[in-house]
C-alpha atoms as a PDB file:
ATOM      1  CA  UNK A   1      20.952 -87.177 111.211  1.00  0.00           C
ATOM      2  CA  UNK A   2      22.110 -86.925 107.519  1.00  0.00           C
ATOM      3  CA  UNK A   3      20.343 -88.878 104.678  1.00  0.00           C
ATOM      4  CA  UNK A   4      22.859 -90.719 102.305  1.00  0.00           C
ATOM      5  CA  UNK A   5      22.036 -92.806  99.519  1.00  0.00           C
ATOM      6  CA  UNK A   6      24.976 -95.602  98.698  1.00  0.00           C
ATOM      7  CA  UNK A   7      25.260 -98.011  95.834  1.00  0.00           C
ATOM      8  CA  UNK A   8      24.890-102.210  97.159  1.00  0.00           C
ATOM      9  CA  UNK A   9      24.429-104.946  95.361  1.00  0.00           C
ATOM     10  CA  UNK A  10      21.040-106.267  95.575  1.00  0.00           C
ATOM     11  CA  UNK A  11      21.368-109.509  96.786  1.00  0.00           C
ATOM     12  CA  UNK A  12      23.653-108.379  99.915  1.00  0.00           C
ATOM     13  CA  UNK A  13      21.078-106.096 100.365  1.00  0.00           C
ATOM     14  CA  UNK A  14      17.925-108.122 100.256  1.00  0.00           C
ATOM     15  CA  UNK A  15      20.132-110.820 102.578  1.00  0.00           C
ATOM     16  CA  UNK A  16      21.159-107.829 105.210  1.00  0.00           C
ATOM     17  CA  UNK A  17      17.689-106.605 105.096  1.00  0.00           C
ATOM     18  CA  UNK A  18      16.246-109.919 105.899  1.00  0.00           C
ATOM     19  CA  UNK A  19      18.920-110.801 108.699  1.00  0.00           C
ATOM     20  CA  UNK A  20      17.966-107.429 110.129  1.00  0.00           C
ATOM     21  CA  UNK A  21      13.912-108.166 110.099  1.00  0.00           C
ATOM     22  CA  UNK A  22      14.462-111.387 111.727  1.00  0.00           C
ATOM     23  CA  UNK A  23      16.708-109.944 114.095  1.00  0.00           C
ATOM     24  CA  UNK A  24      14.719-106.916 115.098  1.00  0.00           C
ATOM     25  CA  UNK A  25      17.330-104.488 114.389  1.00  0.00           C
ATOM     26  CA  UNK A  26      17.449-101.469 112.487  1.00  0.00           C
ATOM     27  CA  UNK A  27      19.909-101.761 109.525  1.00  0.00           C
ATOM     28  CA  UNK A  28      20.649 -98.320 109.251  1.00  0.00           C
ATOM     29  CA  UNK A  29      21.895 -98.713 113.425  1.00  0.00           C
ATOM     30  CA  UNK A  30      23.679-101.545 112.439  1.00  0.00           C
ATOM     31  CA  UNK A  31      25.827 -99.978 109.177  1.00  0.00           C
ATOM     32  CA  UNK A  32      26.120 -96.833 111.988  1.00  0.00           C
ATOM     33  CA  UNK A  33      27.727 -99.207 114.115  1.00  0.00           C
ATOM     34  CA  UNK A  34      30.244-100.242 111.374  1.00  0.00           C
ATOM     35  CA  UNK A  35      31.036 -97.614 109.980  1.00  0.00           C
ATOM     36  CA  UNK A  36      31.852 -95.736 113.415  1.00  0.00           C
ATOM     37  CA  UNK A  37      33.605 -99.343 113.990  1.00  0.00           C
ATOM     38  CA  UNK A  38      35.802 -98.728 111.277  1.00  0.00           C
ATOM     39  CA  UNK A  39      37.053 -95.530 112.033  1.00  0.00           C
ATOM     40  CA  UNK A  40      37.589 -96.226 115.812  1.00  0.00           C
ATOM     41  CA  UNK A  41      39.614 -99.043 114.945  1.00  0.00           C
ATOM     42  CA  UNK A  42      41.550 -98.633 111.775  1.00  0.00           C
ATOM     43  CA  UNK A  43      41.458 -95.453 110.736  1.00  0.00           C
ATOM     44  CA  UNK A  44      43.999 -95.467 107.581  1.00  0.00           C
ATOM     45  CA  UNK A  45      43.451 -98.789 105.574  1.00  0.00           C
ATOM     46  CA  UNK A  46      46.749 -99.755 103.855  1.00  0.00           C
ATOM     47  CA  UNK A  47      46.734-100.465  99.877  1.00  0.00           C
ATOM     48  CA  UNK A  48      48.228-103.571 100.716  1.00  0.00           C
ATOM     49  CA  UNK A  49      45.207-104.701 102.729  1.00  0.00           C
ATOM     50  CA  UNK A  50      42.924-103.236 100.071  1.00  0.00           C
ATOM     51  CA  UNK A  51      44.712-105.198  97.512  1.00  0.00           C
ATOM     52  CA  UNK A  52      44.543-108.817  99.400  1.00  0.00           C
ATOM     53  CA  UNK A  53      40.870-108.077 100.226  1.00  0.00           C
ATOM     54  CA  UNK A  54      39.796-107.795  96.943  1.00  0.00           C
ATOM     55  CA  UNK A  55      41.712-111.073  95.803  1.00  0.00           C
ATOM     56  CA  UNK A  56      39.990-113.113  98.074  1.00  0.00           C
ATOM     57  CA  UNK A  57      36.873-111.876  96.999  1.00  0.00           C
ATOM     58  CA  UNK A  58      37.460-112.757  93.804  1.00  0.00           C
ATOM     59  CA  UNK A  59      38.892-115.938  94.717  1.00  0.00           C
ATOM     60  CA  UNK A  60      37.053-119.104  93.983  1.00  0.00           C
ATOM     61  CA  UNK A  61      34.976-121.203  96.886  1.00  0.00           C
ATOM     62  CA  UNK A  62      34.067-124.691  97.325  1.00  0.00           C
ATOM     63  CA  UNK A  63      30.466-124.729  99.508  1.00  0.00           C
ATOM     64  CA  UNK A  64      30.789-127.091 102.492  1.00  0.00           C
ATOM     65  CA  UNK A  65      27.850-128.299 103.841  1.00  0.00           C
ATOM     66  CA  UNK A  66      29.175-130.590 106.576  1.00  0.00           C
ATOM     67  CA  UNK A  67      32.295-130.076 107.716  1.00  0.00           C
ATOM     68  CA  UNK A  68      32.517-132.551 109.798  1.00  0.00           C
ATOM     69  CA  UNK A  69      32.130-135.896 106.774  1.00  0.00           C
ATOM     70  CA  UNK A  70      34.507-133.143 105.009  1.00  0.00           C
ATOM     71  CA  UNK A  71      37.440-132.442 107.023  1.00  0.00           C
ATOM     72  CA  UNK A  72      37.311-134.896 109.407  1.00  0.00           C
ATOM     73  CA  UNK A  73      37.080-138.335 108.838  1.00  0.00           C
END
């Protein structure tokens, strides 16, 4: 097992933390999981990809609270 130290921002971190306690799950399993996710299934990530991602990130939201009065009416 290897100690690493990473750099999150501290509101995904207290919200991942929290989902984890009241899930019952380890956090450090669960980033494990991903990680070994991510290089089982997509081992090169294309610029391209990398590029769009960080767009939509960026991008701007609206917050729905009911989709339903929303979108379907």
């Amino acid at each position: 097992m290897v100690l690493k130290t990473f750099n999150i921002d501290e509101k995904t971190y207290k919200e991942f933390s929290k989902f984890c306690k009241e899930n019952g799950i380890s956090m450090s399993k669960q980033i494990g999981t991903f990680m070994q996710a991510q290089l089982e299934t997509e081992p090169e990530v294309r610029q391209e990809y990398l590029e769009k991602l960080d767009n939509i990130r960026k991008g701007r939201f609206i917050e729905v609270k009911d989709f339903k009065k929303r979108y379907l009416k």
